[in-house]
C-alpha atoms as a PDB file:
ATOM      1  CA  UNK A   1     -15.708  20.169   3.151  1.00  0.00           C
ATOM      2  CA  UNK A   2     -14.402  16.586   3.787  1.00  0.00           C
ATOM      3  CA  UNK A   3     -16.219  15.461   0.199  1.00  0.00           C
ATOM      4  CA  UNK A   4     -15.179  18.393  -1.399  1.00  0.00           C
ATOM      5  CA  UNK A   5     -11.679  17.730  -0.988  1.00  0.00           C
ATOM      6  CA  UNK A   6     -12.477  14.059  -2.188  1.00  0.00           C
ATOM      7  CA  UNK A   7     -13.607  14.371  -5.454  1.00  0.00           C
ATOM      8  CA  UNK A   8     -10.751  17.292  -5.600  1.00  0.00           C
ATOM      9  CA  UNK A   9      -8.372  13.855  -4.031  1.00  0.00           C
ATOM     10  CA  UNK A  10      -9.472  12.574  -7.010  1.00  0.00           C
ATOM     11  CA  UNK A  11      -9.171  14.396 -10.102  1.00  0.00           C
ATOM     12  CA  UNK A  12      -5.942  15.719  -9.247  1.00  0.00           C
ATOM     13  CA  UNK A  13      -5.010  11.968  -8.440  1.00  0.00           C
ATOM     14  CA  UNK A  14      -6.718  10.698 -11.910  1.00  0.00           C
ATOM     15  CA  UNK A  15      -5.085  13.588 -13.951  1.00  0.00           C
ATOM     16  CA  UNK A  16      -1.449  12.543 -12.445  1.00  0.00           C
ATOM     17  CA  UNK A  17      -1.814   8.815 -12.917  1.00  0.00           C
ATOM     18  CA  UNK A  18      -3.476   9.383 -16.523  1.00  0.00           C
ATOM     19  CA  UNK A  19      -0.606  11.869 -17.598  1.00  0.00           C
ATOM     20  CA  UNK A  20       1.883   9.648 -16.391  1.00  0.00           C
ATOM     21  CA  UNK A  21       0.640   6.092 -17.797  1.00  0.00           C
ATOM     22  CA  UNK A  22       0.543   7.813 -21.220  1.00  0.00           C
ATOM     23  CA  UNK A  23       3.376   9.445 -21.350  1.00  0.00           C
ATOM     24  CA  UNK A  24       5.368   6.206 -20.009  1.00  0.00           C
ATOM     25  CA  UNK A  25       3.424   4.504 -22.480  1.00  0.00           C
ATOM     26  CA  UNK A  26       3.850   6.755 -25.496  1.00  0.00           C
ATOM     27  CA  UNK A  27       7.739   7.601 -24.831  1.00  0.00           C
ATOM     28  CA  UNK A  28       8.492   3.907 -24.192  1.00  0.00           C
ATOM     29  CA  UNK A  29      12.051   4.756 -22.483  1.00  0.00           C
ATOM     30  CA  UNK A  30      12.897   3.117 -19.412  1.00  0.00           C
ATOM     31  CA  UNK A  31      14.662   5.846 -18.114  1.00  0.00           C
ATOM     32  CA  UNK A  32      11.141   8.199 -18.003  1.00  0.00           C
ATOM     33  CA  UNK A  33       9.320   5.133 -16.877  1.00  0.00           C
ATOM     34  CA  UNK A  34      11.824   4.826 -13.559  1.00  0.00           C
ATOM     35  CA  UNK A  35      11.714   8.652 -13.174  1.00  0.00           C
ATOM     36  CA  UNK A  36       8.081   8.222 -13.207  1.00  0.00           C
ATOM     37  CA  UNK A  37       7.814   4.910 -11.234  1.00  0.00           C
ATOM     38  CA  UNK A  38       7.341   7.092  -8.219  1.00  0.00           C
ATOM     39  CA  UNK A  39       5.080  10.113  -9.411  1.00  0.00           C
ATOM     40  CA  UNK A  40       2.804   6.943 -10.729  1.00  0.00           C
ATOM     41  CA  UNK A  41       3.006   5.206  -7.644  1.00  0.00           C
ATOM     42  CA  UNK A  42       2.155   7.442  -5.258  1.00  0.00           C
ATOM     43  CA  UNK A  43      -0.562   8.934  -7.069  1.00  0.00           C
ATOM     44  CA  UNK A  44      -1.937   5.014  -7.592  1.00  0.00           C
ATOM     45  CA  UNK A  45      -2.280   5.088  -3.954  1.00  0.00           C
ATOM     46  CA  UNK A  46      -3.620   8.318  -3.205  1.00  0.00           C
ATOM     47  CA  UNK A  47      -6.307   7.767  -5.990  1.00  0.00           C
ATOM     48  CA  UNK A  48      -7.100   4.107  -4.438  1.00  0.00           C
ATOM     49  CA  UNK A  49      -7.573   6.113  -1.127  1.00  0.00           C
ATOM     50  CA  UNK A  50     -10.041   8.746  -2.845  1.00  0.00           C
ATOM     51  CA  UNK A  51     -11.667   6.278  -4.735  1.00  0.00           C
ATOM     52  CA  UNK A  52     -12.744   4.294  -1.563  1.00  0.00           C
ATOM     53  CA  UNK A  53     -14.206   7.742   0.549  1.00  0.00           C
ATOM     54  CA  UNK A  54     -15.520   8.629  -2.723  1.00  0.00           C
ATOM     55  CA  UNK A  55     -17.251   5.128  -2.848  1.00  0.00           C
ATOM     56  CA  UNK A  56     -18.241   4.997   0.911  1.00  0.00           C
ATOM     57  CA  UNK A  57     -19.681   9.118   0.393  1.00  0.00           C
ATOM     58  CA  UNK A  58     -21.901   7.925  -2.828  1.00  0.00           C
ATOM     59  CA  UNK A  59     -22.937   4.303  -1.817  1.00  0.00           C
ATOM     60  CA  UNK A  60     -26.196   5.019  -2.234  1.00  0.00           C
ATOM     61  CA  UNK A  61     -26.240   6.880  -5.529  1.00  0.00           C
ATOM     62  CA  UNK A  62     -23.948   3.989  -7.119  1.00  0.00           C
ATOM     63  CA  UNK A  63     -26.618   1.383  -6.080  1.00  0.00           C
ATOM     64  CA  UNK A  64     -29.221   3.131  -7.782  1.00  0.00           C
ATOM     65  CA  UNK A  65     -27.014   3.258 -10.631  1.00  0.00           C
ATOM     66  CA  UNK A  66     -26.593  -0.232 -10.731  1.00  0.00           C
ATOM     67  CA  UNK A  67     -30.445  -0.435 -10.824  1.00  0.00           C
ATOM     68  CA  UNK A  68     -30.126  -0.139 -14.286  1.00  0.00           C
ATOM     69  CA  UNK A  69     -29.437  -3.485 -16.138  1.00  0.00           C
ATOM     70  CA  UNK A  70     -27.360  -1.837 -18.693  1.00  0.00           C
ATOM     71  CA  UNK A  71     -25.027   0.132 -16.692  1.00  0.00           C
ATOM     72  CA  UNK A  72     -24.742  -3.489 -14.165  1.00  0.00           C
ATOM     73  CA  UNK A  73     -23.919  -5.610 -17.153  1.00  0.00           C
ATOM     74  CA  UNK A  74     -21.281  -2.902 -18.433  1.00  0.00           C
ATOM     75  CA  UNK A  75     -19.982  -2.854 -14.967  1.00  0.00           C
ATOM     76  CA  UNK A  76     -19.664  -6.845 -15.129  1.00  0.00           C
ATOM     77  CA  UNK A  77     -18.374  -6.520 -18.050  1.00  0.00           C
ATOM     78  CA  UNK A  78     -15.788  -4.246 -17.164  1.00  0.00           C
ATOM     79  CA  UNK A  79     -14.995  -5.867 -14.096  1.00  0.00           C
ATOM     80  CA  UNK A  80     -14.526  -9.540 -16.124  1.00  0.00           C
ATOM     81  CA  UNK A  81     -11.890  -7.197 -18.566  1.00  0.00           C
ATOM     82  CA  UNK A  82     -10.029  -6.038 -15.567  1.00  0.00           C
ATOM     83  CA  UNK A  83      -9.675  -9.495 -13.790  1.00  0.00           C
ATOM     84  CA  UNK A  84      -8.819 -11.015 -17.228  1.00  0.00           C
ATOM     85  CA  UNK A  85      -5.881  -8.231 -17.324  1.00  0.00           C
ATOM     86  CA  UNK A  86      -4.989  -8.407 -13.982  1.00  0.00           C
ATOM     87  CA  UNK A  87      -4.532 -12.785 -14.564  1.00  0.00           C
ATOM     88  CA  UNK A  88      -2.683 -12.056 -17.321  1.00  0.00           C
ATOM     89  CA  UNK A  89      -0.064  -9.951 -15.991  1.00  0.00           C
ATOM     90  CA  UNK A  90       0.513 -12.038 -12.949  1.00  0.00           C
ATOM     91  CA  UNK A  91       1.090 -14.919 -15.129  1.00  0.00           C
ATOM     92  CA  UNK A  92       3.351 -13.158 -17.128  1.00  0.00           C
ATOM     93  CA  UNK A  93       6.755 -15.174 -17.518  1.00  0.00           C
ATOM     94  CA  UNK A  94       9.535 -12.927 -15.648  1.00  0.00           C
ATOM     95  CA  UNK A  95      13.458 -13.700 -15.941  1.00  0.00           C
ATOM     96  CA  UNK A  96      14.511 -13.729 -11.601  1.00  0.00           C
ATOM     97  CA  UNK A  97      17.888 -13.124 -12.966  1.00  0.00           C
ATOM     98  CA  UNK A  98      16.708  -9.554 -15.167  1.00  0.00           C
ATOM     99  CA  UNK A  99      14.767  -8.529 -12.162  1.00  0.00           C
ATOM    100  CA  UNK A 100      17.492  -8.562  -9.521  1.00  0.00           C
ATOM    101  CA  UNK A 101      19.427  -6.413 -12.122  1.00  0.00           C
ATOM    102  CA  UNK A 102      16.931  -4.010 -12.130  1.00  0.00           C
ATOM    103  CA  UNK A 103      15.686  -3.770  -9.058  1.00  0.00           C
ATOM    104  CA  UNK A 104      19.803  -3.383  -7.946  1.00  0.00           C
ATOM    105  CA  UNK A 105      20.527   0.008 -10.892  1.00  0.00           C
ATOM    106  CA  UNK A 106      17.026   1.303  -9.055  1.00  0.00           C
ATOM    107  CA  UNK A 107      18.710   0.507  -5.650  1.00  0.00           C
ATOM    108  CA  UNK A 108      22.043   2.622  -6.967  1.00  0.00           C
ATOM    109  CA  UNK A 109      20.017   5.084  -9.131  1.00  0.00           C
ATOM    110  CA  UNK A 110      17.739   6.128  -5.715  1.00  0.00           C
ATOM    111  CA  UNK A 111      21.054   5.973  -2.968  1.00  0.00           C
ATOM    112  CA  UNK A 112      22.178   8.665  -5.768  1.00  0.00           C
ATOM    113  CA  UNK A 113      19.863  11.266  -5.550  1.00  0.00           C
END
């Protein structure tokens, strides 16, 4: 039951956070991006959740996968792409000044509802 309603965890979790990173993506308004900030997030953390009792459930089927020198080095690959992306983005340049506007409209936008 308890696995079951893991792997359910995470599709449902995966078809959310896919749906909403492409549509924020494609429609490329900042309005539907902070309407979706939240649907995303959540959903982000839910999956991450999944993910990790999914993990823990099929350790040992994953380390037979990675028995396989293909699938390992297209894991390590993957894995270098996703630390590249991640160093990017946290060296982004940001503007302090642009942020504290935002984040003060979300502040005002959120007391609204």
């Amino acid at each position: 039951m308890f696995r079951n309603c893991v792997s359910i965890t995470l599709v449902i979790s995966f078809i959310a956070l896919g749906a909403s990173g492409v549509l924020m993506t494609i429609l490329n308004s900042f309005t539907f991006q902070l309407q979706m900030h939240p649907v995303h997030k959540i959903f982000g953390i839910i999956m991450a959740l999944a993910g990790c009792f999914h993990i823990y459930l099929n350790f040992n089927p994953i380390k037979r996968y990675l028995k396989n020198k293909k699938v390992l080095v297209f894991g390590v690959i993957l894995s270098i792409f996703l630390i590249f992306l991640v160093a990017i983005g946290l060296n982004k340049p940001m503007d302090p000044t642009g942020i504290e506007k935002i984040e003060r409209l979300m502040s005002q936008l959120e007391s609204k509802q």
